[in-house]
N, C-alpha and C. Protein backbone atom coordinates (compact mmCIF):
# COMPACT_ATOMS: atom_id res chain seq x y z
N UNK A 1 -61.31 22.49 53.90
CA UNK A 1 -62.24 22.14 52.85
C UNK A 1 -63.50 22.97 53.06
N UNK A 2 -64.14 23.68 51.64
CA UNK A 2 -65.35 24.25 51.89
C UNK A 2 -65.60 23.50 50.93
N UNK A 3 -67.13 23.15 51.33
CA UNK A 3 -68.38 22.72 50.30
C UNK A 3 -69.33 22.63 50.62
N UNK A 4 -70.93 22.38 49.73
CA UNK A 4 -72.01 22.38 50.02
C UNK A 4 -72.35 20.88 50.64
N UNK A 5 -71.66 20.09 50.00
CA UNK A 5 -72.11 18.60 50.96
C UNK A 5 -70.42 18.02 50.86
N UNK A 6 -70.68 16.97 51.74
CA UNK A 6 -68.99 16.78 51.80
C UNK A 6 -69.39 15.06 52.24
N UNK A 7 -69.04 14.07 50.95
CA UNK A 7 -69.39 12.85 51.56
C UNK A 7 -68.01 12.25 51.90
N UNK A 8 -67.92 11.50 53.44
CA UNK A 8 -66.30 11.07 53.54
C UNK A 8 -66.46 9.75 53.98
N UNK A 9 -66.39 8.98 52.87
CA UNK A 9 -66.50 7.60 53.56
C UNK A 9 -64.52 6.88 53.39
N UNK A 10 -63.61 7.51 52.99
CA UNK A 10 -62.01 7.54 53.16
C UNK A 10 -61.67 8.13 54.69
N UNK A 11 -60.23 8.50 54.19
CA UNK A 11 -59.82 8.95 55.34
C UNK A 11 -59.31 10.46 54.35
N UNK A 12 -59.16 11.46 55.68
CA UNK A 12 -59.18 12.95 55.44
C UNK A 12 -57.66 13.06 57.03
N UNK A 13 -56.75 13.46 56.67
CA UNK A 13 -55.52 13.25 57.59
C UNK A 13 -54.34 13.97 57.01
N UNK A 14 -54.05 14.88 58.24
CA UNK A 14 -53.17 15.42 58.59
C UNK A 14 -52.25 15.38 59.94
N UNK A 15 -51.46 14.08 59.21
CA UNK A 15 -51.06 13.32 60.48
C UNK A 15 -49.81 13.21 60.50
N UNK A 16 -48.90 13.25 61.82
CA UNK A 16 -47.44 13.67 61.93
C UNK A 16 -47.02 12.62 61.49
N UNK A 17 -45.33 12.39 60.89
CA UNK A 17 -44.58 11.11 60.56
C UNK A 17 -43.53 10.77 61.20
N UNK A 18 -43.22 9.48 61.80
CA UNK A 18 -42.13 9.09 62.42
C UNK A 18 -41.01 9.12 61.51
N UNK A 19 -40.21 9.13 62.25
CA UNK A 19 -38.46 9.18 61.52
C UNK A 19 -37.55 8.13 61.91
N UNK A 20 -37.68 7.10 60.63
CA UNK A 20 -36.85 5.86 60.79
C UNK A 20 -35.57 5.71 61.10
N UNK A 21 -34.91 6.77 60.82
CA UNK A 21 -33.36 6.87 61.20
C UNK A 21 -33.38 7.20 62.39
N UNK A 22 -34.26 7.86 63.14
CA UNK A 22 -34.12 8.72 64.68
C UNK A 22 -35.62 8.18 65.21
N UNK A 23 -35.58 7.66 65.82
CA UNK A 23 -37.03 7.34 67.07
C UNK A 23 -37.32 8.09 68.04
N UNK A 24 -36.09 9.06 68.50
CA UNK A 24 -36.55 10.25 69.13
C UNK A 24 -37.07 11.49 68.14
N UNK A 25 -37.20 11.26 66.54
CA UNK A 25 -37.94 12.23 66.61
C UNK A 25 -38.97 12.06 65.64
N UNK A 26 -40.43 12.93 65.24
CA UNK A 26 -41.56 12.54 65.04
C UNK A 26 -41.80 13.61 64.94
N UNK A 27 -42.98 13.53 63.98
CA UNK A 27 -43.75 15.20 63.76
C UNK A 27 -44.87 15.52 64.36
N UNK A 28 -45.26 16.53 65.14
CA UNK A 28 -46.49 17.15 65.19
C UNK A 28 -47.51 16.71 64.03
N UNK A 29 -48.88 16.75 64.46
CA UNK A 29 -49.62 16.44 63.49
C UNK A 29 -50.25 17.75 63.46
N UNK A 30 -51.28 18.18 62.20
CA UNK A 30 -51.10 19.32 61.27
C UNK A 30 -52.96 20.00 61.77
N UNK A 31 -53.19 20.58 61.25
CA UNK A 31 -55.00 20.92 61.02
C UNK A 31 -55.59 20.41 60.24
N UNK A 32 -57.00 20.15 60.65
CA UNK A 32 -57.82 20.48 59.66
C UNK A 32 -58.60 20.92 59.68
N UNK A 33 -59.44 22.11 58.47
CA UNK A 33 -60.87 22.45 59.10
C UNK A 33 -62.16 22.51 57.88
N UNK A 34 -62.79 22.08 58.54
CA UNK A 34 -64.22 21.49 57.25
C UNK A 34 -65.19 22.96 57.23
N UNK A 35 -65.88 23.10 56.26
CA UNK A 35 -67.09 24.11 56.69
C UNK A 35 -67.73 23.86 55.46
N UNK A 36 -69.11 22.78 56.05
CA UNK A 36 -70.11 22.70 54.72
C UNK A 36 -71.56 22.86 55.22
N UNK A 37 -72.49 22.29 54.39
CA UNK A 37 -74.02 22.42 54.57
C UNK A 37 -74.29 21.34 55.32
N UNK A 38 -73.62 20.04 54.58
CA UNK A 38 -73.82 18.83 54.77
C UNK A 38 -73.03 17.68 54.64
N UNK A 39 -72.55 17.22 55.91
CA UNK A 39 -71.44 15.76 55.88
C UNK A 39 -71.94 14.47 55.92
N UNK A 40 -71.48 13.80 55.65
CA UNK A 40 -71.79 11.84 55.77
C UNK A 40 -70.81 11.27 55.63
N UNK A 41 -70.97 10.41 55.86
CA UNK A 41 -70.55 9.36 55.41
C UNK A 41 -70.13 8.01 56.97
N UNK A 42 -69.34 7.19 56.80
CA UNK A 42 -68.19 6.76 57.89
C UNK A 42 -67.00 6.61 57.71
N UNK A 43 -66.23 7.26 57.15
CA UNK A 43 -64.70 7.49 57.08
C UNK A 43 -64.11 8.34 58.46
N UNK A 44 -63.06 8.48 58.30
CA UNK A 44 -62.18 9.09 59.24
C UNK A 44 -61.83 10.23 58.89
N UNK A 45 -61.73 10.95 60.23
CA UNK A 45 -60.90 12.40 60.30
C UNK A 45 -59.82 12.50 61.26
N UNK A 46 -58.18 12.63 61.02
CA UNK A 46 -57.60 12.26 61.37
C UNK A 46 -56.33 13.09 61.56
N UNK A 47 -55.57 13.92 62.81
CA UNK A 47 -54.66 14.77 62.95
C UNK A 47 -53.76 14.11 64.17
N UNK A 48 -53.13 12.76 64.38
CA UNK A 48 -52.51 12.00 64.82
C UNK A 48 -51.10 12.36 65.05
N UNK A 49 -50.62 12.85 66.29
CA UNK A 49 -49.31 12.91 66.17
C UNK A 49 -48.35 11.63 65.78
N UNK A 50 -47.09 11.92 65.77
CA UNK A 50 -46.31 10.36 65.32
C UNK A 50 -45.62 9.78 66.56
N UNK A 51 -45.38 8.43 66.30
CA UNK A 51 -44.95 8.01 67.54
C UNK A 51 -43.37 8.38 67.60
N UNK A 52 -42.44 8.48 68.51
CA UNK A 52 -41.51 8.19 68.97
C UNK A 52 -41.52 8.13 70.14
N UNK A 53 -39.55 7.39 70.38
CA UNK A 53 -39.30 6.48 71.80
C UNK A 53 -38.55 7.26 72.53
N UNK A 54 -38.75 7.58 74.01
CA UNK A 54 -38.15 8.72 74.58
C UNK A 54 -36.97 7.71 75.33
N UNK A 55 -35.76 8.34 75.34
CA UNK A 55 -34.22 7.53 76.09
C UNK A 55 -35.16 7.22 76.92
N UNK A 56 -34.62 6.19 77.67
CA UNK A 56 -35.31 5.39 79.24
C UNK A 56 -34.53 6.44 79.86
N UNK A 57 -35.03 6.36 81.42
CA UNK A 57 -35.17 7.27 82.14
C UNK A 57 -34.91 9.09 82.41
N UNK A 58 -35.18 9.39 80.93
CA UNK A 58 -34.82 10.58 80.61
C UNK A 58 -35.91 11.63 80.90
N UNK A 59 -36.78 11.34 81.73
CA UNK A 59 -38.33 12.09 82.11
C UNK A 59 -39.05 12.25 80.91
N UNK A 60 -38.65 12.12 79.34
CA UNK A 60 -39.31 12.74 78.20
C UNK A 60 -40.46 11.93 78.33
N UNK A 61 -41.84 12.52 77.89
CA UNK A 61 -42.92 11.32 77.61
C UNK A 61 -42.79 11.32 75.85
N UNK A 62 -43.35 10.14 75.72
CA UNK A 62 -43.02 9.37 73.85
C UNK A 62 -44.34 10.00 73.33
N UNK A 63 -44.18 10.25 72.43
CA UNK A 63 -45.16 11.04 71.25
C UNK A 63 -45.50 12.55 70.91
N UNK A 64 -45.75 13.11 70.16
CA UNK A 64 -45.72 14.13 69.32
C UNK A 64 -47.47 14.57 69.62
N UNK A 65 -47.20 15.68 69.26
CA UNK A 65 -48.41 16.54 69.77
C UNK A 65 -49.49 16.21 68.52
N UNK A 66 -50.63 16.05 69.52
CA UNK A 66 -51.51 15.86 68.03
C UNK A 66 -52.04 17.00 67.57
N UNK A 67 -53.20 16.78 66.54
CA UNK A 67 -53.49 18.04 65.52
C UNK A 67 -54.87 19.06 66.16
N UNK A 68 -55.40 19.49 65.04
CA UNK A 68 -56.52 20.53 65.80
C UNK A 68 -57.60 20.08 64.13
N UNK A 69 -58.48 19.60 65.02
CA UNK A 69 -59.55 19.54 63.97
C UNK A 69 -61.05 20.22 64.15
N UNK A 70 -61.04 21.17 62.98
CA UNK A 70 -62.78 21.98 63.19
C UNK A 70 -63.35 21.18 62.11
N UNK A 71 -64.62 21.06 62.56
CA UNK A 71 -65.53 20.66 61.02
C UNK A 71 -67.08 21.73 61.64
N UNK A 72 -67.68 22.00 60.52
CA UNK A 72 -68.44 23.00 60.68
C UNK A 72 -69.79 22.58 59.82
N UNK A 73 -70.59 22.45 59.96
CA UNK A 73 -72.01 22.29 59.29
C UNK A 73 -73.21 22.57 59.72
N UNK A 74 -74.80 21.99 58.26
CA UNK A 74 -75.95 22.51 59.37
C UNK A 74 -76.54 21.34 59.34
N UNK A 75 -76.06 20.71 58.59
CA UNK A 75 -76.47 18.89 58.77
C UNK A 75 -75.77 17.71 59.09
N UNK A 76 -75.84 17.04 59.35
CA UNK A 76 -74.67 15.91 59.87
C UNK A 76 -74.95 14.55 59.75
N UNK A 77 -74.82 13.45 59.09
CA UNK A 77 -75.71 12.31 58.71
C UNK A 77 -73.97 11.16 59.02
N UNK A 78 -73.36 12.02 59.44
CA UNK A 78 -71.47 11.46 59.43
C UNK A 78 -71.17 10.50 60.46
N UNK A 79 -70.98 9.20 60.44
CA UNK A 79 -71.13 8.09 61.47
C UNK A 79 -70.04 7.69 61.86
N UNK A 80 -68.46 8.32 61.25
CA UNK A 80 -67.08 7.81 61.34
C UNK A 80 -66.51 8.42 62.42
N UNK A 81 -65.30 8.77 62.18
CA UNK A 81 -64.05 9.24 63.53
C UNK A 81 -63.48 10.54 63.35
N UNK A 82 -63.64 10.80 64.37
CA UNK A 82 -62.54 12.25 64.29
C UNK A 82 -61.65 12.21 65.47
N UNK A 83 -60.24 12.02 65.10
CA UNK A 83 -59.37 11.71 66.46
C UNK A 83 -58.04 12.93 65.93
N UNK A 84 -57.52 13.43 67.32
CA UNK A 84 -56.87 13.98 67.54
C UNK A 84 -55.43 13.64 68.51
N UNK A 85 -55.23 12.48 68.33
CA UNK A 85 -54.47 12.02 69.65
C UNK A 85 -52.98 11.93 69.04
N UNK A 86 -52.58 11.53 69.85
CA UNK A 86 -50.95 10.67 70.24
C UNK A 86 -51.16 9.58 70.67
N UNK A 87 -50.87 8.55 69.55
CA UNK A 87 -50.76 6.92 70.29
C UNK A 87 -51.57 6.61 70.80
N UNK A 88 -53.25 6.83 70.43
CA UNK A 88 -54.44 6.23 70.50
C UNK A 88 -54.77 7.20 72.50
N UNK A 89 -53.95 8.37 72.90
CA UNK A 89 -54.22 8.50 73.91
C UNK A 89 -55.17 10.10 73.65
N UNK A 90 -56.28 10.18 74.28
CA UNK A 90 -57.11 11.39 74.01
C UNK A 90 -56.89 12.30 74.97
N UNK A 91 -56.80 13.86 74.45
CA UNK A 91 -56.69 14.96 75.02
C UNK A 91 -55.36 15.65 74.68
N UNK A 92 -54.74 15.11 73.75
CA UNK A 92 -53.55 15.76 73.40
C UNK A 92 -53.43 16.66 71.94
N UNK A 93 -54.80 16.52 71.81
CA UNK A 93 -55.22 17.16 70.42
C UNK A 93 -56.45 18.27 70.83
N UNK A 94 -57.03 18.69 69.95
CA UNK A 94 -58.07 19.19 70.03
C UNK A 94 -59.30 19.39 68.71
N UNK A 95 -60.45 18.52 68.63
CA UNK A 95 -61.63 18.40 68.05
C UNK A 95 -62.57 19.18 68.42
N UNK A 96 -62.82 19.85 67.28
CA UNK A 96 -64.07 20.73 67.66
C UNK A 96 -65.51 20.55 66.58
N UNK A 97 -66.59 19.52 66.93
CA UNK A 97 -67.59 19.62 65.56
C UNK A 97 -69.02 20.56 65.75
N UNK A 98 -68.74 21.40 65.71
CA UNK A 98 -70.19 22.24 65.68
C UNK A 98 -71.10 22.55 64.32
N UNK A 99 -72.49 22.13 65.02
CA UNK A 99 -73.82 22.85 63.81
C UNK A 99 -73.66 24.22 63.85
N UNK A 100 -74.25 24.50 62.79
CA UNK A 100 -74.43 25.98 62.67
C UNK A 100 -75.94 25.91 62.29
N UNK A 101 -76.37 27.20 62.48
CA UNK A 101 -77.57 27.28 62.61
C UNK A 101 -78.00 27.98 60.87
């Protein structure tokens, strides 16, 4: 998304989907990347991998890689979330929010 102000009080998500027929498999979650003047709001930003269940004792760990989120601005008034995870666990994604000058 480019724009001069960007108000997000929803949700903004590019987020992987589980597969009801198969629990071993699940999607990667996707990008996103913002570049405006000015954000607000408290909504969510959201690149969530999907869950699935790894066989028991098969060494696999359960969940799907999460997403990559940039947001870019020179103002920021934005009070909500920006998550990148797998199954509420952080560091399996990557968030990046920088001002610009």
């Amino acid at each position: 998304i480019e724009a001069g102000s960007l108000q997000l009080d929803g949700r903004l998500s590019a987020n992987g989907e589980s597969v009801a027929e198969n629990p071993q498999a699940g999607g990667a979650a996707g990008s996103i990347w913002v570049s405006c003047e000015s954000i607000a709001g408290k909504g969510a930003i959201e690149a969530q991998g999907a869950a699935m269940s790894a066989p028991q004792g098969s060494g696999l760990k359960s969940g799907k890689i999460g997403g990559r989120i940039a947001v870019y601005f020179r103002k920021s008034e934005f009070k909500g979330e920006c998550s990148a995870a797998v199954l509420g666990k952080p560091g399996q994604g990557e968030v990046l929010i920088q001002a610009r000058r």
